[in-house]
Protein backbone atom coordinates (compact mmCIF):
# COMPACT_ATOMS: atom_id res chain seq x y z
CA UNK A 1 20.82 55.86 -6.49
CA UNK A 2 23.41 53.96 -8.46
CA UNK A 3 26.60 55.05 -10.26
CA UNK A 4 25.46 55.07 -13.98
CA UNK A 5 24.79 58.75 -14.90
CA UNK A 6 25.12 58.89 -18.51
CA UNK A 7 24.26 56.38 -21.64
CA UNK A 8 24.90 58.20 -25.55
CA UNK A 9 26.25 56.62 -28.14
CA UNK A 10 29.34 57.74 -30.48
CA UNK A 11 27.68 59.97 -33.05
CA UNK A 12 29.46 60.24 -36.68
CA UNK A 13 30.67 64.24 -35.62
CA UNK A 14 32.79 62.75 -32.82
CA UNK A 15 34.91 61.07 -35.05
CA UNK A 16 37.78 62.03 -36.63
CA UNK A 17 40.08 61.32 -39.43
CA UNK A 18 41.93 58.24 -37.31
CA UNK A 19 38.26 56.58 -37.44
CA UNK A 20 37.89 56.93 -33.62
CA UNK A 21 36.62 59.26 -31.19
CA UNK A 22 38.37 62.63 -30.86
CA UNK A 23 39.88 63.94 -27.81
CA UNK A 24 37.37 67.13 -27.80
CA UNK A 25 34.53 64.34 -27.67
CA UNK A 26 35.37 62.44 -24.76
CA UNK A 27 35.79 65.52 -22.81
CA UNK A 28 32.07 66.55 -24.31
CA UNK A 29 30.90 62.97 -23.18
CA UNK A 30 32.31 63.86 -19.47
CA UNK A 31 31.04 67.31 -19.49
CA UNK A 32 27.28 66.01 -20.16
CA UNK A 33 28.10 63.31 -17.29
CA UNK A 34 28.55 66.16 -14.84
CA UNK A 35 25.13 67.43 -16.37
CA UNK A 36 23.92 64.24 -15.62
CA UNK A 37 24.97 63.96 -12.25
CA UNK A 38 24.04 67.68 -11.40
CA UNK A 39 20.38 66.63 -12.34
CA UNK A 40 20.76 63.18 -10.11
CA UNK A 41 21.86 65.44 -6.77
CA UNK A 42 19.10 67.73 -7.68
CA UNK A 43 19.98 70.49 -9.74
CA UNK A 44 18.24 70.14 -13.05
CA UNK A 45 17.31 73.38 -14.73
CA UNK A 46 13.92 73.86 -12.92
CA UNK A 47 15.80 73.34 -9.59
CA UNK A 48 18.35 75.69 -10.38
CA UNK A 49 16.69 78.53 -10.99
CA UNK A 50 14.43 77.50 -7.77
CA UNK A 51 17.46 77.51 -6.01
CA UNK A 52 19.35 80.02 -7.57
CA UNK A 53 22.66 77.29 -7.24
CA UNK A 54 24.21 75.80 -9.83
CA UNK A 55 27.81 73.68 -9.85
CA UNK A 56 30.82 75.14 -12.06
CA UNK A 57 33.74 72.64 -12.73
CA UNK A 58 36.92 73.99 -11.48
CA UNK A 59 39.68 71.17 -13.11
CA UNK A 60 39.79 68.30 -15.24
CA UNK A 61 42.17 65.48 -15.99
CA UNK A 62 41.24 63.06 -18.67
CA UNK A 63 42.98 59.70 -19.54
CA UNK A 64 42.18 58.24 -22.69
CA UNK A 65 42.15 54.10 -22.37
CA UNK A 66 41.03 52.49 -25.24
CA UNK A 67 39.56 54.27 -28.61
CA UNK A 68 35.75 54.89 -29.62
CA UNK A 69 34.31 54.35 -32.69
CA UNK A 70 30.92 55.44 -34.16
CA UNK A 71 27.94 54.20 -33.09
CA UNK A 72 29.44 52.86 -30.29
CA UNK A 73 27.72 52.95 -27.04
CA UNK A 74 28.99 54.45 -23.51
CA UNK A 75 28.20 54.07 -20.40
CA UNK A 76 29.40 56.81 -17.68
CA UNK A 77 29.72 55.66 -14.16
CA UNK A 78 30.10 58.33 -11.31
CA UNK A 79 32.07 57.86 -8.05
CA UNK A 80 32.55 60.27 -5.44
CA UNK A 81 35.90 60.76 -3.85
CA UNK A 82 35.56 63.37 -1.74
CA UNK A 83 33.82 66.49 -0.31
CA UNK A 84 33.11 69.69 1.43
CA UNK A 85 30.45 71.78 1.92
CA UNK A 86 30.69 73.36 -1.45
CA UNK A 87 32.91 70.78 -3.51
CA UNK A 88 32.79 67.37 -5.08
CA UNK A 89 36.44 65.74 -5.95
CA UNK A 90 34.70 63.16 -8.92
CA UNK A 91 35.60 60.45 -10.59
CA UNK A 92 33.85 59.42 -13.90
CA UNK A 93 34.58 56.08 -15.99
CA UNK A 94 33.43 55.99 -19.76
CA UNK A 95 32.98 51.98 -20.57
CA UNK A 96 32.07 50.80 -24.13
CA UNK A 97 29.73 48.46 -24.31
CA UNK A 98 31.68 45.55 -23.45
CA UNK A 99 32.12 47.02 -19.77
CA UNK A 100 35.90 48.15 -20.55
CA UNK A 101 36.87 51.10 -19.13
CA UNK A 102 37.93 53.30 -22.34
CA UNK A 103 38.12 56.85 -20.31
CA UNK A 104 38.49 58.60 -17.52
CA UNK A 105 37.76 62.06 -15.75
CA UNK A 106 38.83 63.12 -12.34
CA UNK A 107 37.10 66.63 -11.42
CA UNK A 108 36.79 69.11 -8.98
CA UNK A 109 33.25 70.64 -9.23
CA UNK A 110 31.89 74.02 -6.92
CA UNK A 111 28.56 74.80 -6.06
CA UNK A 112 28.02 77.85 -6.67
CA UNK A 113 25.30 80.47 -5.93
CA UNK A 114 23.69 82.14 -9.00
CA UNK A 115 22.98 85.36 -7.18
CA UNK A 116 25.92 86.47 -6.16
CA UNK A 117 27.97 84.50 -8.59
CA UNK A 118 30.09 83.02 -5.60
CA UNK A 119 31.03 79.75 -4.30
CA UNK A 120 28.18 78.82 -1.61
CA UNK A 121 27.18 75.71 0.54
CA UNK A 122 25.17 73.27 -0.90
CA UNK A 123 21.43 73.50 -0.16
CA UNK A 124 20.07 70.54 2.12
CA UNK A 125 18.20 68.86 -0.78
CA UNK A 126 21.19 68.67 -2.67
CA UNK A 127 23.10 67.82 0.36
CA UNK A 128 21.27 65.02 0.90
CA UNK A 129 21.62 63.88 -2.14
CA UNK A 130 25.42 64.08 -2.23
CA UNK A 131 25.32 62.17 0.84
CA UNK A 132 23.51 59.21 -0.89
CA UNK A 133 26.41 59.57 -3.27
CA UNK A 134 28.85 59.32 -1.00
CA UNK A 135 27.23 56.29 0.65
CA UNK A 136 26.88 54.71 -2.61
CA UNK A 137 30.59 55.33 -3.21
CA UNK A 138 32.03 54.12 -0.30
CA UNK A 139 34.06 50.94 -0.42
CA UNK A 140 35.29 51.59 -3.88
CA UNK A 141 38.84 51.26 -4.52
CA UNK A 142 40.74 54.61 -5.42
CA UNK A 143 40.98 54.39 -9.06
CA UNK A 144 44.56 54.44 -10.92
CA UNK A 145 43.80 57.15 -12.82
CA UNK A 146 42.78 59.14 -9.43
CA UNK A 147 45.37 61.86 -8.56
CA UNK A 148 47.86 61.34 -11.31
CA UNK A 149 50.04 64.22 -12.88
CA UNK A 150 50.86 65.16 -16.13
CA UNK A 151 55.02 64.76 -16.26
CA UNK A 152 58.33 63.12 -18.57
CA UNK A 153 59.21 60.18 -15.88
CA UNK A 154 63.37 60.53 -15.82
CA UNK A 155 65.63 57.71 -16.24
C-alpha cells in the first residue's frame, strides 16, 4: 500500500475568473481523495453495502499553497495521523506535477454503520487495512499544516 490515493487533472469547470483553481474545487479534489482512500481500506461501493459500513467526514481544514491551473495534473498523497476504533485523524497533500505541495486537508473521518445510521467499529477487513496505513505512515514528520487554527495573530 503506498500513500498516493488520487491522480485527476484540473478540468476547465474548476477554474475560475482569476485563471486558477477555485476554492470549491480543491475541496472537491480532497473529497474524491477520501473516496479514494475509503476504496483502498476496503470500502468501495460493493463492500459497503456487503458491509453495511460506510465512513462520513466529520471536519475539514484546507490550506491553499500554491494555485492550479487547467489541465494541470494532481497528485493526492494520504497520511494517517491517528486513530481509534471508529476514526481516522487524515492528512492529505495535493502536489502539481512538479511534486510541490499546492494543498492541504487535515480530516477527521467516522465509520459509520449504515443500518443503524450510527458511529460503529471498523470491521476487521477494514481494520486491517487501516493498520497497513498506519504502518505505512509511520515515521512521517507531522505536517505544518497539521493542527493549525483559523485566527487574527495580535501584535
Amino acid at each position: 500500500m503506498n500513500n498516493q490515493v488520487l491522480a485527476c487533472k484540473v478540468s476547465k469547470e474548476w477554474v475560475d475568473y482569476n485563471g486558477h483553481m477555485n476554492d470549491a474545487a480543491y475541496a472537491k479534489v480532497f473529497s474524491m481523495a477520501v473516496d479514494a482512500l475509503m476504496g483502498k481500506i476496503g470500502l468501495d461501493s460493493d463492500s459497503i453495502d456487503k458491509l453495511s459500513y460506510t465512513i462520513y467526514t466529520l471536519e475539514t481544514h484546507l490550506c491553499y499553497l500554491k494555485e492550479a491551473h487547467e489541465g494541470q495534473d494532481l497528485n493526492v498523497e494520504v497520511h494517517l495521523l491517528d486513530r481509534d476504533a471508529k476514526r481516522l485523524h487524515v492528512f492529505f497533500t495535493m502536489k502539481n506535477d512538479n511534486d510541490e505541495a499546492i494543498a492541504t486537508s487535515e480530516q477527521m473521518l467516522m465509520g459509520i454503520g449504515t443500518v443503524e445510521g450510527r458511529p460503529a467499529p471498523f470491521p476487521e477487513s477494514v481494520s486491517d487495512n487501516v493498520q497497513k496505513l498506519e504502518d505505512m505512515s509511520a515515521g512521517h514528520e507531522i505536517p505544518q499544516q497539521a493542527g493549525r487554527t483559523i485566527c487574527i495573530r495580535k501584535k
